[in-house]
C-alpha atoms as a PDB file:
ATOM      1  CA  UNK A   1       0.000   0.000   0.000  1.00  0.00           C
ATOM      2  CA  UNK A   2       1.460   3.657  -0.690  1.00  0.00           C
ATOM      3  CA  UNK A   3       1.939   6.028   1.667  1.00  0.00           C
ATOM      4  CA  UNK A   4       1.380   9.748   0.689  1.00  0.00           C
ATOM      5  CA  UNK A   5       2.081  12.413   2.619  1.00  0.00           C
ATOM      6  CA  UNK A   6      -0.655  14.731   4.303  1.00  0.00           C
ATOM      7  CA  UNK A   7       0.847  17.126   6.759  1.00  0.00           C
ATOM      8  CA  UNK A   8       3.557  19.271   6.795  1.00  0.00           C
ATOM      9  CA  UNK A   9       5.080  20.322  10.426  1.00  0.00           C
ATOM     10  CA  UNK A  10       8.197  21.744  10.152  1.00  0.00           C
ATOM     11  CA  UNK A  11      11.485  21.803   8.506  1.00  0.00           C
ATOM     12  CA  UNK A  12      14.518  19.786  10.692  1.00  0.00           C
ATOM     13  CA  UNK A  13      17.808  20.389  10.334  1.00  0.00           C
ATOM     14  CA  UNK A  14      20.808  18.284   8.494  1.00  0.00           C
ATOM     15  CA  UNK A  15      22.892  18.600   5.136  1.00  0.00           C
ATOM     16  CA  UNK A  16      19.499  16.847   2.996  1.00  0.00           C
ATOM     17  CA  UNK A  17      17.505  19.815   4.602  1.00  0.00           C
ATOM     18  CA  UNK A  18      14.870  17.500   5.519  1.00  0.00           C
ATOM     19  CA  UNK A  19      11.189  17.734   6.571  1.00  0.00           C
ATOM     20  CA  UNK A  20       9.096  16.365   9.613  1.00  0.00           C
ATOM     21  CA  UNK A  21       5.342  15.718   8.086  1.00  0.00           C
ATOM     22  CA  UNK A  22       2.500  13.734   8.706  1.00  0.00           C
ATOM     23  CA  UNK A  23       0.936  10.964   6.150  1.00  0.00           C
ATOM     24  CA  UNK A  24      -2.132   9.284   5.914  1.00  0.00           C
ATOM     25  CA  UNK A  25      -1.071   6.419   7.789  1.00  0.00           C
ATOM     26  CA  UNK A  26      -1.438   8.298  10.799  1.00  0.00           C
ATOM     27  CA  UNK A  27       2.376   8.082  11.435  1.00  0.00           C
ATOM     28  CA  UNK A  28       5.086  11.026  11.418  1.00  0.00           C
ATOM     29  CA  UNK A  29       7.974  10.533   8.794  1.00  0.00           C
ATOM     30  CA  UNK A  30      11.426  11.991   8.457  1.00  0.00           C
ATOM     31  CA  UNK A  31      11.276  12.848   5.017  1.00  0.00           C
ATOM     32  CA  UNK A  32      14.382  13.756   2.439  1.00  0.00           C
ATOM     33  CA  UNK A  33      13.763  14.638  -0.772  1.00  0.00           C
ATOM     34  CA  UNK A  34      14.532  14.196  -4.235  1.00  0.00           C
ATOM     35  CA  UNK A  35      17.206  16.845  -5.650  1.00  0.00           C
ATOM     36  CA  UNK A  36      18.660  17.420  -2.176  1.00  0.00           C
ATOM     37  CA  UNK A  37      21.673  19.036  -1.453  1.00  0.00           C
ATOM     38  CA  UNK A  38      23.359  16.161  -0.915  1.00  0.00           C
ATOM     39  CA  UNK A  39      22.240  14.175  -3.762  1.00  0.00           C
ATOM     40  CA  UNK A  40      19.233  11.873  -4.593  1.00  0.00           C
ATOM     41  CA  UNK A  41      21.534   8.957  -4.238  1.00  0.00           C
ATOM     42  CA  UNK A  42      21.212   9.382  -0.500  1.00  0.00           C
ATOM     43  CA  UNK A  43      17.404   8.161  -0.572  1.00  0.00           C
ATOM     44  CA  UNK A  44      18.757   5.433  -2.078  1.00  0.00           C
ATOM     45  CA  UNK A  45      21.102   4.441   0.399  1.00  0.00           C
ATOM     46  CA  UNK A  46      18.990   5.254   3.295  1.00  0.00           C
ATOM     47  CA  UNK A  47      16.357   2.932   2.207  1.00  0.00           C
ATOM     48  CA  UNK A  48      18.440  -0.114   1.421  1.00  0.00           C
ATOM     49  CA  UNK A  49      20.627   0.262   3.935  1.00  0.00           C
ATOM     50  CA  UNK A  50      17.686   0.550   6.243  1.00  0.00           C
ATOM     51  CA  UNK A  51      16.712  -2.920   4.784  1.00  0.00           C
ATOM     52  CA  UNK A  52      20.193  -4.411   5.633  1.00  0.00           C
ATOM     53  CA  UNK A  53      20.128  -3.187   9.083  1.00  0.00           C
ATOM     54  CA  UNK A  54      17.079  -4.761   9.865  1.00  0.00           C
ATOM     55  CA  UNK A  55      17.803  -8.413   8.439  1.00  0.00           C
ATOM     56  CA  UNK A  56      21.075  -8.417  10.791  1.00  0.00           C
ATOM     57  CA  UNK A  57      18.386  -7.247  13.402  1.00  0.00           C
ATOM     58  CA  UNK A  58      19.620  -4.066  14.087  1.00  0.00           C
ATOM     59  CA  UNK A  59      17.097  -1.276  15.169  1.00  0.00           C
ATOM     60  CA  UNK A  60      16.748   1.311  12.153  1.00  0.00           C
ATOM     61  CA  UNK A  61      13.998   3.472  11.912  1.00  0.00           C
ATOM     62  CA  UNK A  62      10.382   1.758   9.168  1.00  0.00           C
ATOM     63  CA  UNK A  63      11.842   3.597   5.807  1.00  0.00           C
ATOM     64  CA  UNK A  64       9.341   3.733   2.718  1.00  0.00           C
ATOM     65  CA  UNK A  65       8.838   5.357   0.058  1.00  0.00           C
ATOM     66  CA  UNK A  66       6.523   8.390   0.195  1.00  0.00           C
ATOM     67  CA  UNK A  67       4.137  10.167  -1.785  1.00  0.00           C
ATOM     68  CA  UNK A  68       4.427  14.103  -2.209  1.00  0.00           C
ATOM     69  CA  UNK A  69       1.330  15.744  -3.934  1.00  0.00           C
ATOM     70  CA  UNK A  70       1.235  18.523  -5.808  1.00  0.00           C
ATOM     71  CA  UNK A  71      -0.539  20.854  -3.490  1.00  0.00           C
ATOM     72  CA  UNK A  72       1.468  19.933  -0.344  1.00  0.00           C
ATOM     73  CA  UNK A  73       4.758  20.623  -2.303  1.00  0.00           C
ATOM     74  CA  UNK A  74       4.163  24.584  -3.005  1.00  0.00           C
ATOM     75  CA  UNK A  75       4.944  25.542   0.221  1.00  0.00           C
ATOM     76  CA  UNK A  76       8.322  23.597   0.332  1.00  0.00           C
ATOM     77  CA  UNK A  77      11.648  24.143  -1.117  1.00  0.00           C
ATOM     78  CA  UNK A  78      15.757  24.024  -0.779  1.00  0.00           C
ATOM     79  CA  UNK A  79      18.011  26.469   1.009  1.00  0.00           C
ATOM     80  CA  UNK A  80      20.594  26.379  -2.113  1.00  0.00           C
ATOM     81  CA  UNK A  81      24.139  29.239  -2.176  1.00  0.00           C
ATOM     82  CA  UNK A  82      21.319  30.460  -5.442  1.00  0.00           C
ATOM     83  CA  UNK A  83      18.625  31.148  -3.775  1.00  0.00           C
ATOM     84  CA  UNK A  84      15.321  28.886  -2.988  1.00  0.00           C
ATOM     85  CA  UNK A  85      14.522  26.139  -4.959  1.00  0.00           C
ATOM     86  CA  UNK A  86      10.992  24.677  -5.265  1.00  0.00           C
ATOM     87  CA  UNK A  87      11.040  20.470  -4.105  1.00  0.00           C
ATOM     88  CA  UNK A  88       8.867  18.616  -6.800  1.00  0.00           C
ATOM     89  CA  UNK A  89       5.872  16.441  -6.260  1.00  0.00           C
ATOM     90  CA  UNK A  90       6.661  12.799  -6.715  1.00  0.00           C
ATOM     91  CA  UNK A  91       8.364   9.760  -4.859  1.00  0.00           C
ATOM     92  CA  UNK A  92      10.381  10.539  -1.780  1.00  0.00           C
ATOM     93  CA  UNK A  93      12.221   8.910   1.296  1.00  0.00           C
ATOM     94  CA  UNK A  94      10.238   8.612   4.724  1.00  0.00           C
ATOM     95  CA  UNK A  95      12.139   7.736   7.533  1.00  0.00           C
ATOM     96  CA  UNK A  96       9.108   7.129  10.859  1.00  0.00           C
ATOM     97  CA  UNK A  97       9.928   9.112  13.906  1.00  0.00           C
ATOM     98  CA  UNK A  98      11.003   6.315  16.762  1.00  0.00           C
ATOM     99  CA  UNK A  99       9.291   7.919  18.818  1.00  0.00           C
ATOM    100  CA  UNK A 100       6.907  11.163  19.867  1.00  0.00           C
ATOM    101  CA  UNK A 101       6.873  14.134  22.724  1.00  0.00           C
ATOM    102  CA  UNK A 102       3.790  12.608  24.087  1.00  0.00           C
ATOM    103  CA  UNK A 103       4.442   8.828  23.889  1.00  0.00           C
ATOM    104  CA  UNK A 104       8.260   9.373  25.965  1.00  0.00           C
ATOM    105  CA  UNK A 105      11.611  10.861  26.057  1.00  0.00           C
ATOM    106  CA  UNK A 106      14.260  10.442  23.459  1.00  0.00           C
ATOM    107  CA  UNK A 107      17.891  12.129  23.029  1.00  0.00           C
ATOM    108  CA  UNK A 108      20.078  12.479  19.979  1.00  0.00           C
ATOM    109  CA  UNK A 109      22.977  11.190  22.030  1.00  0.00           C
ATOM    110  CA  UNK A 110      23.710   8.613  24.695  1.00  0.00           C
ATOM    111  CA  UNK A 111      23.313  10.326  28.031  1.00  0.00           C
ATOM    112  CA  UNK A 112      25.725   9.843  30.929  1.00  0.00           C
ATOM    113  CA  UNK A 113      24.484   8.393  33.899  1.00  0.00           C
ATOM    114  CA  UNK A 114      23.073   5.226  35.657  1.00  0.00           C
ATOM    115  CA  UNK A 115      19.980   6.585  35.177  1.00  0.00           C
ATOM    116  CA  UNK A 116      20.010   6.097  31.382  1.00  0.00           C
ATOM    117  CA  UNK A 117      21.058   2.452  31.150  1.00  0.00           C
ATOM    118  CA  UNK A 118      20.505   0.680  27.810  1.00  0.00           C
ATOM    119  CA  UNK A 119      18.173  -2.193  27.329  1.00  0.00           C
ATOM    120  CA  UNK A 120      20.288  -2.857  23.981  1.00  0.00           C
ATOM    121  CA  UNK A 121      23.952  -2.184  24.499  1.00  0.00           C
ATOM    122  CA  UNK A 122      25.163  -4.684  22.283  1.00  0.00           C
ATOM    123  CA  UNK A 123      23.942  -3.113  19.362  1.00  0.00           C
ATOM    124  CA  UNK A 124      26.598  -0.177  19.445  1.00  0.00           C
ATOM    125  CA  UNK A 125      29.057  -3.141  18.591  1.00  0.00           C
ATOM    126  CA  UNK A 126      26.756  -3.734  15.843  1.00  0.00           C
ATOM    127  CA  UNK A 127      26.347  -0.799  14.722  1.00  0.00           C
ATOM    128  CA  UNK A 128      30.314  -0.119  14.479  1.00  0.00           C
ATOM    129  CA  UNK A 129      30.604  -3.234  12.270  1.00  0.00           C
ATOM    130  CA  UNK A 130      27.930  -2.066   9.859  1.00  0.00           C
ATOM    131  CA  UNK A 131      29.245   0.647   9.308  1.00  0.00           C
ATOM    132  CA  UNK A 132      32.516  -0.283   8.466  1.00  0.00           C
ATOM    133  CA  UNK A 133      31.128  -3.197   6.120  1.00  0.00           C
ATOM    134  CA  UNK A 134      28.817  -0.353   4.382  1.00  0.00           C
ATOM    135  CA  UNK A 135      31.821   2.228   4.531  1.00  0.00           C
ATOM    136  CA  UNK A 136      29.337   4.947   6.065  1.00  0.00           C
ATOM    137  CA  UNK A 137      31.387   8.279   5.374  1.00  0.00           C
ATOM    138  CA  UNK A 138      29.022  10.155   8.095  1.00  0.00           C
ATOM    139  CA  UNK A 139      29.014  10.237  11.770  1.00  0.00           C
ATOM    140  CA  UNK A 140      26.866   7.736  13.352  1.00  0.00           C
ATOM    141  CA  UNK A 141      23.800   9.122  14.230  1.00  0.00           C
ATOM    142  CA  UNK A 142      21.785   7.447  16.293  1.00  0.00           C
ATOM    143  CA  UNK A 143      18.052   8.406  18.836  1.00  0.00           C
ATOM    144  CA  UNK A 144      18.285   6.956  22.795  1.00  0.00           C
ATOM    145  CA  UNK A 145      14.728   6.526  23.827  1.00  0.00           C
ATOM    146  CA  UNK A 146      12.132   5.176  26.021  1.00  0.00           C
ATOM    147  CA  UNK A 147       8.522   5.090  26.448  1.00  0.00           C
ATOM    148  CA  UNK A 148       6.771   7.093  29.372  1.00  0.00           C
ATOM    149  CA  UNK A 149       6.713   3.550  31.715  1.00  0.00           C
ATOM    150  CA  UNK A 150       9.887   2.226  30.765  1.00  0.00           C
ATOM    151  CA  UNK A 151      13.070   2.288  32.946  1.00  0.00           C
ATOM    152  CA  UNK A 152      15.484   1.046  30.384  1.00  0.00           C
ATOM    153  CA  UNK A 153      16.564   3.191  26.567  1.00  0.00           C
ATOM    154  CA  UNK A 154      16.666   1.439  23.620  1.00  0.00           C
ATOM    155  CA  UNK A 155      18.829   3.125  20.746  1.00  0.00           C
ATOM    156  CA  UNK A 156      17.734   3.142  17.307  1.00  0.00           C
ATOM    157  CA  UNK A 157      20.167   4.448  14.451  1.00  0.00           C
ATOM    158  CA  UNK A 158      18.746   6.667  12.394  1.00  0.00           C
ATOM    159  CA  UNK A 159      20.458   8.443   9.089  1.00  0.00           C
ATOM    160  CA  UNK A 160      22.086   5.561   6.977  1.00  0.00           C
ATOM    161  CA  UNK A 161      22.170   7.977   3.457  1.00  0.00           C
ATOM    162  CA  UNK A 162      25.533   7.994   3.987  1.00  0.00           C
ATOM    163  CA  UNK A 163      26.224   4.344   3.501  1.00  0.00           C
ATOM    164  CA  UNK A 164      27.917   2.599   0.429  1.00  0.00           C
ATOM    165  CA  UNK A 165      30.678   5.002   0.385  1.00  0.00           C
ATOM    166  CA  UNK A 166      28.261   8.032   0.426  1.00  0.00           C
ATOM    167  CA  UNK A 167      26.153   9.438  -2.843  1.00  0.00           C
ATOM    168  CA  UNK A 168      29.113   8.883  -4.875  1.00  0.00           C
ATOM    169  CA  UNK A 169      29.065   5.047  -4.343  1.00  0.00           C
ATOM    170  CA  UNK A 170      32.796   5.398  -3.479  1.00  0.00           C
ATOM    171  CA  UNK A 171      33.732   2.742  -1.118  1.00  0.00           C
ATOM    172  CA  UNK A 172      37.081   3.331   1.038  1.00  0.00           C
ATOM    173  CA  UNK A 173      39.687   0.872   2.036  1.00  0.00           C
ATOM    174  CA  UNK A 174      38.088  -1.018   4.832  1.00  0.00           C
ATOM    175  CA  UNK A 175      40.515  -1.039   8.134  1.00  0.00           C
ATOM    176  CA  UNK A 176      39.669  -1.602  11.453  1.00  0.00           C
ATOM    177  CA  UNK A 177      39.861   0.963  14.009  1.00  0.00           C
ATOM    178  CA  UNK A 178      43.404   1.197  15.828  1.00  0.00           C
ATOM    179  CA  UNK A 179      42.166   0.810  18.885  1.00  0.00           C
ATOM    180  CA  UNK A 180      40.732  -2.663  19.124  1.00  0.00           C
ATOM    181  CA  UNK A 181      38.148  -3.727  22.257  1.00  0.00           C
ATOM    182  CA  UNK A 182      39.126  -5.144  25.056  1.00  0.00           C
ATOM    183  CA  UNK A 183      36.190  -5.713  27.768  1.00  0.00           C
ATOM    184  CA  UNK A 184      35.292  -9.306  27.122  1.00  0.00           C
ATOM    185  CA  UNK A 185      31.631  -8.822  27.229  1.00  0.00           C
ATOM    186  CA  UNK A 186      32.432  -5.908  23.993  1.00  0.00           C
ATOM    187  CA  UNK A 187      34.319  -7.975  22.351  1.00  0.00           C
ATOM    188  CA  UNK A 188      31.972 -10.763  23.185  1.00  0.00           C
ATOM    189  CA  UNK A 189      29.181  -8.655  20.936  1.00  0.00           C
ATOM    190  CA  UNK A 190      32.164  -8.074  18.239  1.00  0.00           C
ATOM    191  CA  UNK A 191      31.977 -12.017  17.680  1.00  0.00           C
ATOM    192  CA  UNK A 192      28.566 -12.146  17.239  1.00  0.00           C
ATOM    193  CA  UNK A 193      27.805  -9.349  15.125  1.00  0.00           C
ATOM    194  CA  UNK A 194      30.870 -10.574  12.839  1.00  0.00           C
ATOM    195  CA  UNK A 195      29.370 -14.109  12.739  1.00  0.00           C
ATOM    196  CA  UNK A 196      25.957 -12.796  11.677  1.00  0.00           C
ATOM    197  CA  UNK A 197      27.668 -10.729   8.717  1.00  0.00           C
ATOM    198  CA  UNK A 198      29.432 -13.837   7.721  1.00  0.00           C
ATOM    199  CA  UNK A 199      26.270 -15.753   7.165  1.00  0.00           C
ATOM    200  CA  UNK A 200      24.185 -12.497   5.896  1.00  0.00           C
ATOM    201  CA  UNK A 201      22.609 -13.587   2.399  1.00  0.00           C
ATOM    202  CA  UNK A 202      24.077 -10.936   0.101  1.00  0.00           C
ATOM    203  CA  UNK A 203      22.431 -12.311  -2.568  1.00  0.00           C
ATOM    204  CA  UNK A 204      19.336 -12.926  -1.616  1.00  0.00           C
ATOM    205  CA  UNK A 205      19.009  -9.498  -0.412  1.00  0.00           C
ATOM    206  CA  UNK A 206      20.264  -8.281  -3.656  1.00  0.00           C
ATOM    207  CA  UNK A 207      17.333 -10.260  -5.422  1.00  0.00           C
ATOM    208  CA  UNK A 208      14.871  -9.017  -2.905  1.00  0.00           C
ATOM    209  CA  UNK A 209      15.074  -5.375  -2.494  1.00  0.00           C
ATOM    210  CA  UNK A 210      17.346  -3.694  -5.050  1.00  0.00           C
ATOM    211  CA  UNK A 211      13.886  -3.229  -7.320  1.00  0.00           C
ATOM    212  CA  UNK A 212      12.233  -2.171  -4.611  1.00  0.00           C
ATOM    213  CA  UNK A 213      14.291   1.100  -4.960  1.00  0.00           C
ATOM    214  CA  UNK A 214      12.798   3.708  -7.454  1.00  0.00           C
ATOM    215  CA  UNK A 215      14.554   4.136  -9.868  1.00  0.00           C
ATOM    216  CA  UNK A 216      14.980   7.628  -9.897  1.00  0.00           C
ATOM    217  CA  UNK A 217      16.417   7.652  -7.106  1.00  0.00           C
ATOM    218  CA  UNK A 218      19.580   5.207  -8.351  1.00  0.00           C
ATOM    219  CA  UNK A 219      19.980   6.846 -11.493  1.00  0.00           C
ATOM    220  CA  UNK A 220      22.927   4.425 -13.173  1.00  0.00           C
ATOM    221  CA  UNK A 221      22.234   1.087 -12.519  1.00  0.00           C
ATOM    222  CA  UNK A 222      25.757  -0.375 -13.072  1.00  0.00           C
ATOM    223  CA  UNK A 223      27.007   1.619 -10.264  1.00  0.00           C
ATOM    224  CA  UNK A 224      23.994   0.605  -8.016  1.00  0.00           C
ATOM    225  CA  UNK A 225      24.721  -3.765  -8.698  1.00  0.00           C
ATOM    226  CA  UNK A 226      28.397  -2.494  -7.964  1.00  0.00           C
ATOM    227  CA  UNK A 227      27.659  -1.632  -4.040  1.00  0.00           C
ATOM    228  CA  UNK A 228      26.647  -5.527  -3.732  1.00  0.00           C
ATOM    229  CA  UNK A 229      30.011  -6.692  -4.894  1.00  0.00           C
ATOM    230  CA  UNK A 230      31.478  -4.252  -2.532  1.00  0.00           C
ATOM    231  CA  UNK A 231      29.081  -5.798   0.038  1.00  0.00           C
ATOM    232  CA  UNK A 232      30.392  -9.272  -0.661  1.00  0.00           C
ATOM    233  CA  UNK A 233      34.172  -8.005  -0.516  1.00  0.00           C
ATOM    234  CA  UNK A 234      34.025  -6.384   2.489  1.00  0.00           C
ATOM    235  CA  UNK A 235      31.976  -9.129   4.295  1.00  0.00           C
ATOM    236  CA  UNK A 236      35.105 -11.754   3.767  1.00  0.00           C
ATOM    237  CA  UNK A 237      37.639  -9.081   4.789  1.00  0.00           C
ATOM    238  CA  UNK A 238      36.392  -7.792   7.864  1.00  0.00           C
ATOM    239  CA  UNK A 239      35.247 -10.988   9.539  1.00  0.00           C
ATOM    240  CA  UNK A 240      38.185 -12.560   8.822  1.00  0.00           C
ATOM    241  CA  UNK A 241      40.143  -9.249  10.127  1.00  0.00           C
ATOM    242  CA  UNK A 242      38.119  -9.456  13.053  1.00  0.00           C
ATOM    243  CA  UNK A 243      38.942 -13.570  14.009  1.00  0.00           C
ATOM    244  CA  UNK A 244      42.639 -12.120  13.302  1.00  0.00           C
ATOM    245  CA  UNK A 245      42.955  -9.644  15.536  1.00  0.00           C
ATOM    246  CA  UNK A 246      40.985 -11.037  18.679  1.00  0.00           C
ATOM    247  CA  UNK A 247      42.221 -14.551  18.227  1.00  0.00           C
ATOM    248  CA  UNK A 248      45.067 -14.154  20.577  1.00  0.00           C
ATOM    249  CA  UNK A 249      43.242 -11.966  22.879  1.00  0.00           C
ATOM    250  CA  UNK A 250      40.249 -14.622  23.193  1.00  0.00           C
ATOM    251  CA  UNK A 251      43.340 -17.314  24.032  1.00  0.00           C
ATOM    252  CA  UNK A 252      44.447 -15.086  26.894  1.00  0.00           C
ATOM    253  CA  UNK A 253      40.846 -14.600  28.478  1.00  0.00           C
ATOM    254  CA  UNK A 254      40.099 -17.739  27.684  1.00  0.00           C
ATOM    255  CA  UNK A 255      36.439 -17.614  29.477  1.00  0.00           C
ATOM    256  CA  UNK A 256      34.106 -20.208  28.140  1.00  0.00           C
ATOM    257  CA  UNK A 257      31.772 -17.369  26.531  1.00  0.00           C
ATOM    258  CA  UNK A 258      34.836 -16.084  24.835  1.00  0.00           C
ATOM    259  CA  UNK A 259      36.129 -19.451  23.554  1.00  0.00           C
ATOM    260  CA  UNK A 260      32.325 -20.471  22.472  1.00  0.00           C
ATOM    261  CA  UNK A 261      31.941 -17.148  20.666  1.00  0.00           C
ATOM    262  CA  UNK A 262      35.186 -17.536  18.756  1.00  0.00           C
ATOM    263  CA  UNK A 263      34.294 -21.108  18.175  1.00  0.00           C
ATOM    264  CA  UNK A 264      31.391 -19.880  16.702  1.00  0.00           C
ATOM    265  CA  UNK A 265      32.512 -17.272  13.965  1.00  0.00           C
ATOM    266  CA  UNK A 266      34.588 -19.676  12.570  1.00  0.00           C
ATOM    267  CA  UNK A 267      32.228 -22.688  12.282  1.00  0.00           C
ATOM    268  CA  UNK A 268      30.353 -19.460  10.686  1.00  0.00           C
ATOM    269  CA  UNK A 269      33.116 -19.017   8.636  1.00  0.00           C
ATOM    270  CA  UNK A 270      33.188 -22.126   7.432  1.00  0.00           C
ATOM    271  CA  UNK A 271      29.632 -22.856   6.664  1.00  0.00           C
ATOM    272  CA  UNK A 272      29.528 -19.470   4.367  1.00  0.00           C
ATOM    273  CA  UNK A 273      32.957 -20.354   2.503  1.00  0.00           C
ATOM    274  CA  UNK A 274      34.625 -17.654   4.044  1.00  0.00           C
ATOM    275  CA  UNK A 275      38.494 -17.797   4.549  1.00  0.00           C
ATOM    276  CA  UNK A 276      39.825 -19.421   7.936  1.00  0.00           C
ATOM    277  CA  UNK A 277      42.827 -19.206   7.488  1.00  0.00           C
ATOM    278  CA  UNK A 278      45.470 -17.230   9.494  1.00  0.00           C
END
């Protein structure tokens, strides 16, 4: 079923110059636009790697296509170094807000403070892993939030248009940070998370949502099959830079989680023809 958009509220700020509005699903939507500053390429990204995210069971944000009609675009437009210019009707990104005003509390960062302890604090390993397999060429950005009767945040990672080496579909060299984890229970999650990339079904997810993108919004499709390959490249070389470098460190633990974890990502390894070696 389409959404189409109903509502504008206001205008929010970021380098796509995006909008918060209403659609007739009831639901508010973060919405970037076609012909943004930053490119169209970026609704691209945002949706699939939205889509990505959520198979490795990260939390990301519902992102859909959206509906602009004609009369609810004439009062909406780009900040440009030229002047105004006027955002056409047609197929945009919506991004739905985690969560409102009146249903809790939510931050744009993670707050200091027992208070604000995470009911998902694995995830930030995740998340690190992503986006070094994507090559996301923004800061993370991410919403900490809870409803009214919870005592525990949940974070949700929001803004994934930089993904796949930004709108330019330029991938960087992928290295790993320089400083590597050491709590066991981190690099506990690092295992994991690097054993659920190994097995993640690049293909399959190629078949199943790269024509669900408009394509307007991909523009040259040779370049848009190329960020799979780059997806299947980086998969082999940062799980098998991750067994690398915490190999030794996992001998000199040597808990049982720790062992069982490693044990893990390379059975993993294995099972998706990945290299063991070294």
């Amino acid at each position: 079923m389409s959404i189409t958009l109903r509502k504008h509220i206001r205008p929010l700020r970021g380098g796509s110059q995006p909008h918060l509005m209403q659609a007739d699903d009831g639901n508010l939507y973060v919405v970037k636009f076609q012909g943004n500053p930053q490119g169209t390429r970026v609704l691209a990204n945002e949706m699939l790697a939205a889509k990505q995210a959520a198979m490795l069971r990260l939390p990301v944000p519902i992102t859909v296509p959206v509906e602009l009609p004609p009369e609810l675009s004439e009062e909406l437009y780009f900040e440009t170094t030229s002047g105004r210019q006027p955002i056409r009707p047609g197929l945009h990104l919506g991004s739905r807000v985690v969560i409102t005003s009146l249903e809790g509390r939510s931050y744009d960062f993670l707050p200091q403070g027992s208070q604000y302890s995470l009911r998902n604090p694995g995830d930030l390993v995740g998340i690190r892993l992503f986006d070094l397999w994507t090559c996301n060429r923004d800061t993370r950005q991410l919403v900490v939030w809870k409803c009214s009767r919870d005592k525990k945040y949940t974070v949700t990672f929001i803004d994934n248009g930089h993904c796949f080496g930004g709108p330019e579909w330029n991938f960087a060299p992928l290295t790993l940070p320089n400083t590597p984890l050491v709590e066991p229970s981190a690099v506990e999650a690092c295992l994991h998370w690097a054993a659920l990339i190994a097995t993640f079904p690049i293909t399959e997810f190629e078949s199943a949502e790269a024509g669900l993108i408009p394509p307007e919004w991909r523009s040259e499709d040779e370049q848009f099959t190329g960020i799979f390959e780059q997806l299947r490249i980086r998969q082999v070389k940062l799980v098998a830079e991750i067994r690398s470098r915490y190999s030794t460190l996992v001998s000199r633990l040597d808990t049982f989680k720790l062992r069982a974890s490693m044990a893990h990502l390379e059975h993993t390894m294995s099972f998706a023809n990945l290299e063991v070696a070294g």
